[in-house]
C-alpha atoms as a PDB file:
ATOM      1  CA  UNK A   1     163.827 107.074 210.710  1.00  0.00           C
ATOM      2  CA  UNK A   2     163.406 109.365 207.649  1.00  0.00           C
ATOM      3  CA  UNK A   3     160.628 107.671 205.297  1.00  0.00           C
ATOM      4  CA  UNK A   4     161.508 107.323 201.716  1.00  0.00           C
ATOM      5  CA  UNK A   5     159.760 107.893 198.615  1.00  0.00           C
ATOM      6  CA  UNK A   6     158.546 105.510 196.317  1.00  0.00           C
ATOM      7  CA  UNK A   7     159.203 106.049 192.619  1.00  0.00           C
ATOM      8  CA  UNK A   8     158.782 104.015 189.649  1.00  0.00           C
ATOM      9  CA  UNK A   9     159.499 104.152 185.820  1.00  0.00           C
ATOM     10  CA  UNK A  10     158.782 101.469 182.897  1.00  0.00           C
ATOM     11  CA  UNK A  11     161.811 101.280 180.959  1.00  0.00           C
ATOM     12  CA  UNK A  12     160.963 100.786 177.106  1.00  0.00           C
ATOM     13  CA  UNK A  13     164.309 102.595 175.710  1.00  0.00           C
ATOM     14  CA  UNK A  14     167.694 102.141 176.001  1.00  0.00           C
ATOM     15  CA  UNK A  15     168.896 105.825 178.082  1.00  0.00           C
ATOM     16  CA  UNK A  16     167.528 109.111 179.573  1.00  0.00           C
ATOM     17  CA  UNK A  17     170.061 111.175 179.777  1.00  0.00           C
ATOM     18  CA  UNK A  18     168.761 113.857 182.639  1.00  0.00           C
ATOM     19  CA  UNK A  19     170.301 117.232 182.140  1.00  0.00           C
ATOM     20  CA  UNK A  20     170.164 119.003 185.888  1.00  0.00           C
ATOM     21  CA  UNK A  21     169.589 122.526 185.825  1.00  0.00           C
ATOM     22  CA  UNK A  22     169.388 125.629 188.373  1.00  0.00           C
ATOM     23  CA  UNK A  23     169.885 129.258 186.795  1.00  0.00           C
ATOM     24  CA  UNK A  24     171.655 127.220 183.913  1.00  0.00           C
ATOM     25  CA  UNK A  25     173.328 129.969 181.541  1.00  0.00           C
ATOM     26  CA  UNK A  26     171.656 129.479 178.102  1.00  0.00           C
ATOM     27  CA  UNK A  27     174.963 128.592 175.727  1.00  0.00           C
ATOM     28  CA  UNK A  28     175.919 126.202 178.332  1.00  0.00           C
ATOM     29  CA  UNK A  29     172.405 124.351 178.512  1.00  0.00           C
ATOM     30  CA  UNK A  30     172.218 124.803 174.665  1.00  0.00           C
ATOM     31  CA  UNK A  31     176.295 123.236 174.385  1.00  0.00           C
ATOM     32  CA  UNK A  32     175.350 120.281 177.020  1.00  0.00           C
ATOM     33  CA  UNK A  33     172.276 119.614 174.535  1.00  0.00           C
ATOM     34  CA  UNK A  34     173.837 119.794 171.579  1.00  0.00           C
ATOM     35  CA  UNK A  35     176.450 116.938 172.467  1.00  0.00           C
ATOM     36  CA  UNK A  36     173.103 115.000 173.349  1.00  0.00           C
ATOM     37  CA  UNK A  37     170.860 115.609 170.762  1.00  0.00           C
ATOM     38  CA  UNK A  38     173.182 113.906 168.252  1.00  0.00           C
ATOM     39  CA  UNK A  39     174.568 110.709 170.216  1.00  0.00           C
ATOM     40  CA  UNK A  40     173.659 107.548 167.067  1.00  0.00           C
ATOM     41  CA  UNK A  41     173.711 103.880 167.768  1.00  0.00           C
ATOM     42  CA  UNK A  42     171.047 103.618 170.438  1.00  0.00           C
ATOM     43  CA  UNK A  43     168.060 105.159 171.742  1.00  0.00           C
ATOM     44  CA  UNK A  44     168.056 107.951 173.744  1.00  0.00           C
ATOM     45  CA  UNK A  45     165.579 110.633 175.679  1.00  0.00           C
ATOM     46  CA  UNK A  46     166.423 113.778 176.993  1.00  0.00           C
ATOM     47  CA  UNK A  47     164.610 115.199 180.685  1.00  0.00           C
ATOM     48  CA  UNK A  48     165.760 118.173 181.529  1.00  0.00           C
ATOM     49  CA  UNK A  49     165.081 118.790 185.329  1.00  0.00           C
ATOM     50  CA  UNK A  50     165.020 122.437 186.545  1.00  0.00           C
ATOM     51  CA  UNK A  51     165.207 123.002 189.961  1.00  0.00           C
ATOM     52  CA  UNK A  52     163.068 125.698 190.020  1.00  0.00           C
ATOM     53  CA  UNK A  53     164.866 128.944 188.320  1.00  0.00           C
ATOM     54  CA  UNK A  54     163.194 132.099 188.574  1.00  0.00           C
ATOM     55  CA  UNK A  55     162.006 133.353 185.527  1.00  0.00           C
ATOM     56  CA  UNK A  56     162.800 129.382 183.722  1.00  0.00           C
ATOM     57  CA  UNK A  57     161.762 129.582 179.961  1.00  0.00           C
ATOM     58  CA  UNK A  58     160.444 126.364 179.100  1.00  0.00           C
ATOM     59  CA  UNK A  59     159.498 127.860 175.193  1.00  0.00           C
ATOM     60  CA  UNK A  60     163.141 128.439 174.494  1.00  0.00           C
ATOM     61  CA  UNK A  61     163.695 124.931 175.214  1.00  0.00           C
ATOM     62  CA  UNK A  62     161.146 123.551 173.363  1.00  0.00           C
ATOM     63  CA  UNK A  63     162.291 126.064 170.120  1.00  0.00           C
ATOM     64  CA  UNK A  64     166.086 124.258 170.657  1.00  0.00           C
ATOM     65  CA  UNK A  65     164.447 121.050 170.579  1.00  0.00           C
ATOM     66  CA  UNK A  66     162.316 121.771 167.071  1.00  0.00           C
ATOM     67  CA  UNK A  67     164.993 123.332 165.340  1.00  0.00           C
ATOM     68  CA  UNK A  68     167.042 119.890 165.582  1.00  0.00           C
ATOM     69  CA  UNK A  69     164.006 118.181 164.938  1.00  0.00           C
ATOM     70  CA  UNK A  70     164.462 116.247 167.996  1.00  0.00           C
ATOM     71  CA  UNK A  71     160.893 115.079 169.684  1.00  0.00           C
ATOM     72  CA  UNK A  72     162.156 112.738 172.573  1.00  0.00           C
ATOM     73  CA  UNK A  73     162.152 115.093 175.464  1.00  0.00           C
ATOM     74  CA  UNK A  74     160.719 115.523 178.373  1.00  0.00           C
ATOM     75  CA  UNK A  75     160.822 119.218 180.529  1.00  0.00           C
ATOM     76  CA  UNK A  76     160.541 119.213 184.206  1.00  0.00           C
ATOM     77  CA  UNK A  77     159.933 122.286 186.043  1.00  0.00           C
ATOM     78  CA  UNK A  78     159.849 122.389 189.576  1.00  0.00           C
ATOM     79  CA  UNK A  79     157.998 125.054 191.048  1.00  0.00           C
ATOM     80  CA  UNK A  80     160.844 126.130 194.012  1.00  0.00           C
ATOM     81  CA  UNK A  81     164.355 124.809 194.979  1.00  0.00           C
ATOM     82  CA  UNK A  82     164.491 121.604 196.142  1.00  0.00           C
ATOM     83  CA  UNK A  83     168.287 120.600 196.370  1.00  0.00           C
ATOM     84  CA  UNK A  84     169.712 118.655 193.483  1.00  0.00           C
ATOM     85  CA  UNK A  85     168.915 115.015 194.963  1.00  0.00           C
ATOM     86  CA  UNK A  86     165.105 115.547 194.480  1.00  0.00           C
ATOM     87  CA  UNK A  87     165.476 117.240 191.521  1.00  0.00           C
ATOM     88  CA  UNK A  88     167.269 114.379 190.125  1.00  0.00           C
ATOM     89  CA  UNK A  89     164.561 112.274 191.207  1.00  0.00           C
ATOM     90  CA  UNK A  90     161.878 114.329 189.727  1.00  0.00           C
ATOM     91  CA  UNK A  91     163.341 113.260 186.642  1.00  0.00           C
ATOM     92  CA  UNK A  92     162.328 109.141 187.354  1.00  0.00           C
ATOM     93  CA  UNK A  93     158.676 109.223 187.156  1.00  0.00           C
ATOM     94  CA  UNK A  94     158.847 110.463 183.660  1.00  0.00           C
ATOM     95  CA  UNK A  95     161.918 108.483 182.121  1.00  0.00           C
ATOM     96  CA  UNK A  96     161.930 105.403 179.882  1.00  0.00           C
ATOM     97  CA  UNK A  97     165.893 104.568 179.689  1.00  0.00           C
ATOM     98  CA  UNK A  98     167.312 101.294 181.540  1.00  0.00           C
ATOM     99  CA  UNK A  99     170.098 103.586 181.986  1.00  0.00           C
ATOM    100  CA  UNK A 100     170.355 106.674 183.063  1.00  0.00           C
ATOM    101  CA  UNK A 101     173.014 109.345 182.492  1.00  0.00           C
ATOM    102  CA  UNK A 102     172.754 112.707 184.211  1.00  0.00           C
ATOM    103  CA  UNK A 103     174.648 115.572 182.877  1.00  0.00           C
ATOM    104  CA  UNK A 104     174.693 119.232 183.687  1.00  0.00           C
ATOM    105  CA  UNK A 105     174.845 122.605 181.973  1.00  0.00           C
ATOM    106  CA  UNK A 106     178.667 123.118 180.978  1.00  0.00           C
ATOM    107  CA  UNK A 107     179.677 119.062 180.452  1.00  0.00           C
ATOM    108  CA  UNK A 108     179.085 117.574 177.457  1.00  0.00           C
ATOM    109  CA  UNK A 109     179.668 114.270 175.755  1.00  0.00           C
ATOM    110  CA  UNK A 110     183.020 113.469 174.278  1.00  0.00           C
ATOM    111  CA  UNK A 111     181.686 112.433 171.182  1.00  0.00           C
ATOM    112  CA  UNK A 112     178.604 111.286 169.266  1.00  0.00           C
ATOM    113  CA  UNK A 113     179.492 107.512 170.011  1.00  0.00           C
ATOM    114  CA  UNK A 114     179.784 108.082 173.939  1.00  0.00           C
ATOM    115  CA  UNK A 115     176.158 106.608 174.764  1.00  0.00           C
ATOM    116  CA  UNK A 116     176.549 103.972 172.450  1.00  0.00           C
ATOM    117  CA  UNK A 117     180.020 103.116 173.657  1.00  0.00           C
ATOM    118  CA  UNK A 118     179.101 103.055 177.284  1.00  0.00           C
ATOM    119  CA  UNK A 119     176.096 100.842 176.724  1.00  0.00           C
ATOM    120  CA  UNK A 120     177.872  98.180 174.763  1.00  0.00           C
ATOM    121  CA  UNK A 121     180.524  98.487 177.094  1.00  0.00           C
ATOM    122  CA  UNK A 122     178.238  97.793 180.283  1.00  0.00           C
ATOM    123  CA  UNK A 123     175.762  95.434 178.425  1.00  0.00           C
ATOM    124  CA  UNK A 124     178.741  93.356 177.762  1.00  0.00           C
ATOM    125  CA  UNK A 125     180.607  92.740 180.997  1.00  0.00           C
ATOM    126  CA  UNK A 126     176.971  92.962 182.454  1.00  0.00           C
ATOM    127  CA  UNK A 127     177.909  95.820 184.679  1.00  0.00           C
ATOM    128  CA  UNK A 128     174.833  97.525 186.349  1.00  0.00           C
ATOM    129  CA  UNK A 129     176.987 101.202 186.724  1.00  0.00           C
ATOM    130  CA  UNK A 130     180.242 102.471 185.107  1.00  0.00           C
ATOM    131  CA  UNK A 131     181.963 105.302 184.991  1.00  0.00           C
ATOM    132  CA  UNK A 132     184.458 106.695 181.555  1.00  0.00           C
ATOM    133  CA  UNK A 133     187.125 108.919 180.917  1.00  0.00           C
ATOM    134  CA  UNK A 134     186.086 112.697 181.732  1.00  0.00           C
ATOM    135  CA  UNK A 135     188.476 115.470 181.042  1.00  0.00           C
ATOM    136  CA  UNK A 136     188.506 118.568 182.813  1.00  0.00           C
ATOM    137  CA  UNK A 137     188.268 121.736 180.864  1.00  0.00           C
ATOM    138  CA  UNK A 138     188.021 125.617 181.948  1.00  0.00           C
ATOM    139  CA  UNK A 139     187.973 128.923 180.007  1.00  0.00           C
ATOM    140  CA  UNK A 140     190.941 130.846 180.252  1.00  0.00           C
ATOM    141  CA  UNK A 141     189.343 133.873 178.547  1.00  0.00           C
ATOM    142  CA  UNK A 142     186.500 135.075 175.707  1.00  0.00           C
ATOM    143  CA  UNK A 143     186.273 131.832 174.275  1.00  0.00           C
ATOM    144  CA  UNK A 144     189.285 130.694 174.986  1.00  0.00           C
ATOM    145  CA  UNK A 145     189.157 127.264 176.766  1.00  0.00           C
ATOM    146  CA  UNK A 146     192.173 125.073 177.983  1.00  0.00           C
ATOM    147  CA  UNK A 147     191.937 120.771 178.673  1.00  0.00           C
ATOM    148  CA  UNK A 148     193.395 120.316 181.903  1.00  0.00           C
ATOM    149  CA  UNK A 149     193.379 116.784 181.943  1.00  0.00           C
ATOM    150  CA  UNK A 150     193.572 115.749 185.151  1.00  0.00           C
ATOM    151  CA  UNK A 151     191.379 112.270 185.451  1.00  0.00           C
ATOM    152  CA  UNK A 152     189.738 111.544 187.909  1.00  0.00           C
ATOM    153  CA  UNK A 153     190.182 109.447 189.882  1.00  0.00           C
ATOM    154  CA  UNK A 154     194.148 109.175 190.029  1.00  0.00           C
ATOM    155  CA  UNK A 155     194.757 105.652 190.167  1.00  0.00           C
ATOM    156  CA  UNK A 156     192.878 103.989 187.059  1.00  0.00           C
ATOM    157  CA  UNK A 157     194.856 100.912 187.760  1.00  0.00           C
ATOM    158  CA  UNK A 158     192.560  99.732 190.301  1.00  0.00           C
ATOM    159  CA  UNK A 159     189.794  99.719 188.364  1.00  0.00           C
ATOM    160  CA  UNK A 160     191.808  98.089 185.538  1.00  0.00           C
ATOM    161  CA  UNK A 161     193.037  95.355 187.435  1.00  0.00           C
ATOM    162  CA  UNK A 162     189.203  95.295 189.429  1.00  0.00           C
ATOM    163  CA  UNK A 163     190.987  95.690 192.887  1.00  0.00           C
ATOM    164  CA  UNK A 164     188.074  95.773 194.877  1.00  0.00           C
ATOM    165  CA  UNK A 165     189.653  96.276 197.912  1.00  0.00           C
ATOM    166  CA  UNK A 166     192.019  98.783 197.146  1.00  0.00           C
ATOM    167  CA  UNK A 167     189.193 100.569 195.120  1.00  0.00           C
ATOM    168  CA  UNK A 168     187.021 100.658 198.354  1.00  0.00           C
ATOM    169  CA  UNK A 169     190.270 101.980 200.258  1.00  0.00           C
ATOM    170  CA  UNK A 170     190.726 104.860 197.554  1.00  0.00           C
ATOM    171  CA  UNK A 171     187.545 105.676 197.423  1.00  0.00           C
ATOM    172  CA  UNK A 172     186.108 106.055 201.041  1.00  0.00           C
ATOM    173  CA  UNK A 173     189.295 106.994 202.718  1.00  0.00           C
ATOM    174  CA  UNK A 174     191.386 108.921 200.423  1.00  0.00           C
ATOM    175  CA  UNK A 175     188.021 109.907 198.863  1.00  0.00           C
ATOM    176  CA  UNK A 176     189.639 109.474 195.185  1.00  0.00           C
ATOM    177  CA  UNK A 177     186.551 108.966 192.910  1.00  0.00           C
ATOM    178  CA  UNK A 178     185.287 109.809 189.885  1.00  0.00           C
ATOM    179  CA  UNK A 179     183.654 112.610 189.350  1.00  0.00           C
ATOM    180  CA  UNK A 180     179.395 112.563 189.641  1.00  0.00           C
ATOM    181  CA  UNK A 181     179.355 113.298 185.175  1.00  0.00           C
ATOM    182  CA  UNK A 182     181.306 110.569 184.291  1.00  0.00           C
ATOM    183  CA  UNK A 183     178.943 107.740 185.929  1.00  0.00           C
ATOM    184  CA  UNK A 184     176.473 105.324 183.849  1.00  0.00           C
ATOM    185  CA  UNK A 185     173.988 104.004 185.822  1.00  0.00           C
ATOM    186  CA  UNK A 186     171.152 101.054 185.437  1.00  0.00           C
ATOM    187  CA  UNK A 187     167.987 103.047 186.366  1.00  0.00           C
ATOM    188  CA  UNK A 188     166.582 100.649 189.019  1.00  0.00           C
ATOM    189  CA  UNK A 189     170.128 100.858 190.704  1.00  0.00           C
ATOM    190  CA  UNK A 190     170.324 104.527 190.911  1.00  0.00           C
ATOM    191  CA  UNK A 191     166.063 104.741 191.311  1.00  0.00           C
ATOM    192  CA  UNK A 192     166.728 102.081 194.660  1.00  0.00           C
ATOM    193  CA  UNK A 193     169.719 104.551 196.128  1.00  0.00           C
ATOM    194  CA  UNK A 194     168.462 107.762 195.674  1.00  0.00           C
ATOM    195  CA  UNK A 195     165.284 106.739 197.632  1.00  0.00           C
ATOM    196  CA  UNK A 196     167.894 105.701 200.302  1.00  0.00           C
ATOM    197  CA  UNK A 197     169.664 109.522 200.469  1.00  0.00           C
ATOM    198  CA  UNK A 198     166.093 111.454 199.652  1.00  0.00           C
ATOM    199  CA  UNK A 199     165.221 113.509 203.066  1.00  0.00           C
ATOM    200  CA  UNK A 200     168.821 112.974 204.238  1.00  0.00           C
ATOM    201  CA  UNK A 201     171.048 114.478 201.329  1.00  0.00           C
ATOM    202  CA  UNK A 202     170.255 117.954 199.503  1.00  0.00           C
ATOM    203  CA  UNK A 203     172.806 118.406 197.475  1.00  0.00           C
ATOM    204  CA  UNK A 204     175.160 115.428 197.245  1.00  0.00           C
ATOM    205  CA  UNK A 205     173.194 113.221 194.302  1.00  0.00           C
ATOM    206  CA  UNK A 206     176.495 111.657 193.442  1.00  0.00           C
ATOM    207  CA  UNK A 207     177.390 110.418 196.843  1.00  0.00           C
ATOM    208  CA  UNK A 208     175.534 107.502 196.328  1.00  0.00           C
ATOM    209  CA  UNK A 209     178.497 105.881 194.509  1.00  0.00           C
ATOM    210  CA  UNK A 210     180.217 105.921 197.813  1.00  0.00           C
ATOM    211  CA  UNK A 211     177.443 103.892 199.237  1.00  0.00           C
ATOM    212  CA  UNK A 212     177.699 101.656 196.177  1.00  0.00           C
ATOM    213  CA  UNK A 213     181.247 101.095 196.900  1.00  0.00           C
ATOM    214  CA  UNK A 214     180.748 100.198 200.589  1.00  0.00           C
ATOM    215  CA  UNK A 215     177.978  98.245 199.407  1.00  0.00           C
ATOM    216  CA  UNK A 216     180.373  95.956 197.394  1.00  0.00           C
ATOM    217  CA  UNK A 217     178.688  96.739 193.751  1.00  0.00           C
ATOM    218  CA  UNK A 218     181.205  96.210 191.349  1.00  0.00           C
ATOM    219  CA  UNK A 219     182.000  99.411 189.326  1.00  0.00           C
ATOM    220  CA  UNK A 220     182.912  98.992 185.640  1.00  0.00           C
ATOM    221  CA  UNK A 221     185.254 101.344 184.293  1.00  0.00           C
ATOM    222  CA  UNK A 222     184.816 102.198 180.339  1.00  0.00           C
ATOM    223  CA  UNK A 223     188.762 103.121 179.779  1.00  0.00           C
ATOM    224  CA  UNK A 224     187.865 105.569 176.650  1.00  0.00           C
ATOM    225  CA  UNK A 225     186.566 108.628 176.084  1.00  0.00           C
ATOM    226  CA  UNK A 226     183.376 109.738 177.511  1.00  0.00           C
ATOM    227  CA  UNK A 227     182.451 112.787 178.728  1.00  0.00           C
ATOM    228  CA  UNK A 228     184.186 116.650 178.875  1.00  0.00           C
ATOM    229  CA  UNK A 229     183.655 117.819 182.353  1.00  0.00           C
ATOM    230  CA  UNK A 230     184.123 122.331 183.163  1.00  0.00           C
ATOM    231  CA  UNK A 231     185.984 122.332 186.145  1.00  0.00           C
ATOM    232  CA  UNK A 232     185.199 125.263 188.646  1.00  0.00           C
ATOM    233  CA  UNK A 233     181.392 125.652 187.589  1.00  0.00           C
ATOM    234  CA  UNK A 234     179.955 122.870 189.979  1.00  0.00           C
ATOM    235  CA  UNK A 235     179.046 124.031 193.549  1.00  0.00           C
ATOM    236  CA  UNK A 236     181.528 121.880 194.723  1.00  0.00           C
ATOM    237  CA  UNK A 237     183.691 124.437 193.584  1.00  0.00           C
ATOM    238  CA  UNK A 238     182.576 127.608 195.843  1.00  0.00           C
ATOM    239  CA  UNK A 239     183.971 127.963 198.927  1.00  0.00           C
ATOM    240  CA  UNK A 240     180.379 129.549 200.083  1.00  0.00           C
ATOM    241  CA  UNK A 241     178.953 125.677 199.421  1.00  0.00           C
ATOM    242  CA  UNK A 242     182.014 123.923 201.772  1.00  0.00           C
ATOM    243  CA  UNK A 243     179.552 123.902 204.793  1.00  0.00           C
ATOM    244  CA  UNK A 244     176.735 122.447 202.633  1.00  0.00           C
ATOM    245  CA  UNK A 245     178.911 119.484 201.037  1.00  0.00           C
ATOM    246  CA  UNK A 246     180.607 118.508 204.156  1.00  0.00           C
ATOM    247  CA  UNK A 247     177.112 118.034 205.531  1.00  0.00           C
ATOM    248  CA  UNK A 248     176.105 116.119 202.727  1.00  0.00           C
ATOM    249  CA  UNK A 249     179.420 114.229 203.247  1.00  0.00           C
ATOM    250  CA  UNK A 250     178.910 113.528 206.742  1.00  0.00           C
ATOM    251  CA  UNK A 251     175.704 111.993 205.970  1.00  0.00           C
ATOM    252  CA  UNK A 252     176.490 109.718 203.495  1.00  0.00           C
ATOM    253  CA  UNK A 253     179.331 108.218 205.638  1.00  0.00           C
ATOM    254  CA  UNK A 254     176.579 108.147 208.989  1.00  0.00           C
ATOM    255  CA  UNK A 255     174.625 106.111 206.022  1.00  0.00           C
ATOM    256  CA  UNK A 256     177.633 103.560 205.315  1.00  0.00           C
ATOM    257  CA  UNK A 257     178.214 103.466 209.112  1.00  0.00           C
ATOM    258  CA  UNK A 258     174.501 102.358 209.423  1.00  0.00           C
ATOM    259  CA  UNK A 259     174.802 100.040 206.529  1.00  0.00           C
ATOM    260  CA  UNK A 260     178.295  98.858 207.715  1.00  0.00           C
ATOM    261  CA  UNK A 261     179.174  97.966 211.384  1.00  0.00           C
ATOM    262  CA  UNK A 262     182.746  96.780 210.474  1.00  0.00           C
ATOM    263  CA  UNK A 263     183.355 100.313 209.117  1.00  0.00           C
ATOM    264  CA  UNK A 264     182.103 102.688 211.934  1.00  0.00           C
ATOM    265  CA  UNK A 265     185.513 103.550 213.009  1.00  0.00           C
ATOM    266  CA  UNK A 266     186.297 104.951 209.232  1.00  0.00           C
ATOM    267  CA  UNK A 267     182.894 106.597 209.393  1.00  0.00           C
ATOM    268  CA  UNK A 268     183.270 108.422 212.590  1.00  0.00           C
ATOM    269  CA  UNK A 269     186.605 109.528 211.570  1.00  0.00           C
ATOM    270  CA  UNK A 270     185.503 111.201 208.728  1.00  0.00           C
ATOM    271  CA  UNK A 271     182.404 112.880 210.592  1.00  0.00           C
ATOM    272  CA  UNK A 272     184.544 114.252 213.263  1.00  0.00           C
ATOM    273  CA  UNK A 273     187.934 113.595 213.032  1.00  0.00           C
ATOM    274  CA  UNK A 274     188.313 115.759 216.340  1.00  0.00           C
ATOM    275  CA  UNK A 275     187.369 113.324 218.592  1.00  0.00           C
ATOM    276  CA  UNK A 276     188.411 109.780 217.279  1.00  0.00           C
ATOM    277  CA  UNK A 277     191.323 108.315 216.253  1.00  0.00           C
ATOM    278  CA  UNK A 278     192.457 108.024 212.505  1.00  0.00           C
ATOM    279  CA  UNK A 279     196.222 107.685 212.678  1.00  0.00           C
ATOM    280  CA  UNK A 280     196.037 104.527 210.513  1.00  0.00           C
ATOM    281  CA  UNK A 281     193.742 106.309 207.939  1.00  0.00           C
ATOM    282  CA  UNK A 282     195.793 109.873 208.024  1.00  0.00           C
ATOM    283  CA  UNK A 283     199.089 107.187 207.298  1.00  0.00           C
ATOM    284  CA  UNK A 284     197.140 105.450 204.553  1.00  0.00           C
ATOM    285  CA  UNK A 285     196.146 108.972 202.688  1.00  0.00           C
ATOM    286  CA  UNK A 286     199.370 110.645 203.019  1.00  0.00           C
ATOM    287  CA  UNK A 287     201.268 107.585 201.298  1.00  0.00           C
ATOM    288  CA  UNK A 288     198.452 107.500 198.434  1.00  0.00           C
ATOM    289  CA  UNK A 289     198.691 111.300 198.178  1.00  0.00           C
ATOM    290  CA  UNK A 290     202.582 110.933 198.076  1.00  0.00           C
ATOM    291  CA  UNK A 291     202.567 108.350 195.242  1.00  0.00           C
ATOM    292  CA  UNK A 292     199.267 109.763 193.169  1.00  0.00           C
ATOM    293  CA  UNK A 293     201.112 113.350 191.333  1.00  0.00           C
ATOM    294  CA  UNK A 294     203.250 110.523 189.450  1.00  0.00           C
ATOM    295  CA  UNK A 295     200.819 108.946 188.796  1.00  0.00           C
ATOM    296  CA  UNK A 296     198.389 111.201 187.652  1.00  0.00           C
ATOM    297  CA  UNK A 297     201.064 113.040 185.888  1.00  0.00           C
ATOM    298  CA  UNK A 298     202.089 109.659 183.673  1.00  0.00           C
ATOM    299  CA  UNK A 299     198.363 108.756 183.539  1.00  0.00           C
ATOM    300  CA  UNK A 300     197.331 112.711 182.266  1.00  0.00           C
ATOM    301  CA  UNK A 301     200.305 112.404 179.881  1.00  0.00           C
ATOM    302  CA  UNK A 302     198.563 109.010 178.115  1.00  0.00           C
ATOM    303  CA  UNK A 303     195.058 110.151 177.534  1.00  0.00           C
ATOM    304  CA  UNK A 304     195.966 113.948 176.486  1.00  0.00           C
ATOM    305  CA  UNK A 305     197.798 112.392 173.546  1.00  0.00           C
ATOM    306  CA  UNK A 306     194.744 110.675 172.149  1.00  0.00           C
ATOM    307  CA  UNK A 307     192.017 113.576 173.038  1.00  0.00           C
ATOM    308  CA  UNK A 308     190.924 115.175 170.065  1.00  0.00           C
ATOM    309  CA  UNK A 309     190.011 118.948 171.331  1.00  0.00           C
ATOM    310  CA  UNK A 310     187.627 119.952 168.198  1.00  0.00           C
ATOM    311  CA  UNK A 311     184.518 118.208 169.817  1.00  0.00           C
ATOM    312  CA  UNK A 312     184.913 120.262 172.970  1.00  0.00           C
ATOM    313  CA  UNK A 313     185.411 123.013 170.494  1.00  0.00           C
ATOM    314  CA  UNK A 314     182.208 122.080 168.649  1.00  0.00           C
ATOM    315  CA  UNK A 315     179.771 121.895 171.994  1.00  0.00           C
ATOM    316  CA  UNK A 316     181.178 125.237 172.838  1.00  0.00           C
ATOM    317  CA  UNK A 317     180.688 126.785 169.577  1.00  0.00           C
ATOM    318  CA  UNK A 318     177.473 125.478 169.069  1.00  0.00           C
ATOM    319  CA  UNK A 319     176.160 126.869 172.385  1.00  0.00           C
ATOM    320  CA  UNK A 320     176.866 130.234 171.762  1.00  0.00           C
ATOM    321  CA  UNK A 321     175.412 129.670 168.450  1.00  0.00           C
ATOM    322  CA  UNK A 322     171.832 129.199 169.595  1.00  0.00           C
ATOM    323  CA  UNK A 323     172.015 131.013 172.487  1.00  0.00           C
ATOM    324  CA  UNK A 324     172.523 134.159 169.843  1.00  0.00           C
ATOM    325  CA  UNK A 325     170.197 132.670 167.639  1.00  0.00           C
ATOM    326  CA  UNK A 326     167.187 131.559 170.089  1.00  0.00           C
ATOM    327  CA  UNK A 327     167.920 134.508 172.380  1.00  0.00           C
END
């Protein structure tokens, strides 16, 4: 049995936004900070957690963070590469948010309203995590960037209608989720199930929500705009990291199977689909596969009509603005 760690926080603030970053290009970072730095309505703190990049330069952080005359931040700089779960969690001991939103170098929020909107929306219907709008978004040349669209996951209706079942269906067999940047989390929720995957998953922070799910915890779904997400810059995007995140998969569902008797059938399908039988699961994806390009075609056709493009225009823009001017 793997022995957790124990880590604890004293929330006095409403979020701590943790910004994850490995080798993190600087007009990215400075973009991803620049959509923080001016969220209103609530209060905020900023950690950014590097995961030990040679040659990290905490000084051009800290000059960012003076020129917007912004003093509630916290740097953490781990000395070598620990895999992004404990680098998320190196973030904990030094937060003060009830709710934690972790971001990355490259994603941004929508607006300046999206903390505010997510908290009010959560604090609300009492939700302990929720997840919001994200839309994809990739350069298509010198900056030149395209919105793609393409929400995640495809059927919103679920969450709409609070389908639990057919949510925990979508998710853990068709493995139709959102993606890890769109997610809101109460900090003792996400503190309490990363010390469950710490020692067992490297890379994977986000597969947690699958646990969630199995779990039963109701997931809230903020239907408005919330964060931009750059599709094709995560790992999960390399073909070299496939091996990795299937292990980090396989994990997670040996960790529902633990958690979950009834499911162990699902779970051991997924593992190794070789060598037990998932007819009834490979019928259930195909027909969701089948029915989910309408459906994320009609759903992508909604939502493009009310994004407006010039804040992803502004991150960008910004970013390369103090990366040429800090650099």
């Amino acid at each position: 049995m793997v022995e957790t760690e124990r880590i604890s926080y004293r929330p006095d603030i409403d979020v701590s936004v943790c910004v994850l970053t490995y080798r993190a290009e600087p007009a990215k970072l400075f973009a991803t900070l620049a959509s923080i730095v001016c969220q209103r309505g609530c209060s905020f703190e900023i950690i950014i957690a590097d995961d030990g990049s040679a040659g990290f330069c905490r000084s051009l952080l800290e000059k960012f963070f003076a020129q917007q005359n912004f003093h509630s931040y916290t740097i953490v700089a781990n000395p070598y590469n620990r895999g992004t779960v404990k680098n998320t969690a190196s973030a904990f001991p030094v937060m003060r948010g009830r709710y934690i939103k972790v971001i990355s170098p490259g994603d941004f929020m929508y607006d300046e309203t999206s903390l505010l909107r997510m908290l009010r929306f959560v604090e609300h219907h009492q939700y302990c995590v929720a997840f919001g709008c994200t839309y994809q978004y990739q350069q298509a040349g010198e900056q030149i960037y395209h919105v793609l669209g393409q929400l995640q996951p495809t059927n919103l209706e679920s969450y709409r209608r609070k389908a639990v079942s057919a949510i925990r269906k979508e998710y853990l067999i068709a493995q139709d989720f959102p993606t890890g940047v769109a997610f809101f989390t109460e900090a003792a929720l996400l503190i309490s199930y990363t010390e469950m995957i710490l020692g067992r998953i490297i890379y994977g922070e986000d597969c947690i929500y699958n646990i969630m799910i199995a779990d039963g915890i109701e997931m809230g779904f903020l239907d408005d705009h919330f964060v931009w997400y750059e599709k094709g810059s995560g790992i999960s995007w390399k073909p070299e990291w496939d091996q990795v995140i299937r292990a980090d998969r396989n994990t997670y569902y040996a960790i529902i199977a633990e958690r979950h008797p009834e499911m162990r059938d699902l779970c051991s399908w997924k593992i190794d689909p070789e060598y037990h039988e998932g007819e009834i699961y490979e019928a259930y994806i195909d027909e969701y596969i089948n029915e989910a390009e309408l459906r994320q075609e009609r759903e992508n056709a909604r939502y493009m009509q009310r994004v407006d493009h010039s804040h992803l225009t502004r991150w960008i823009t910004s970013g390369l603005q103090y990366a040429d001017l800090i650099g």
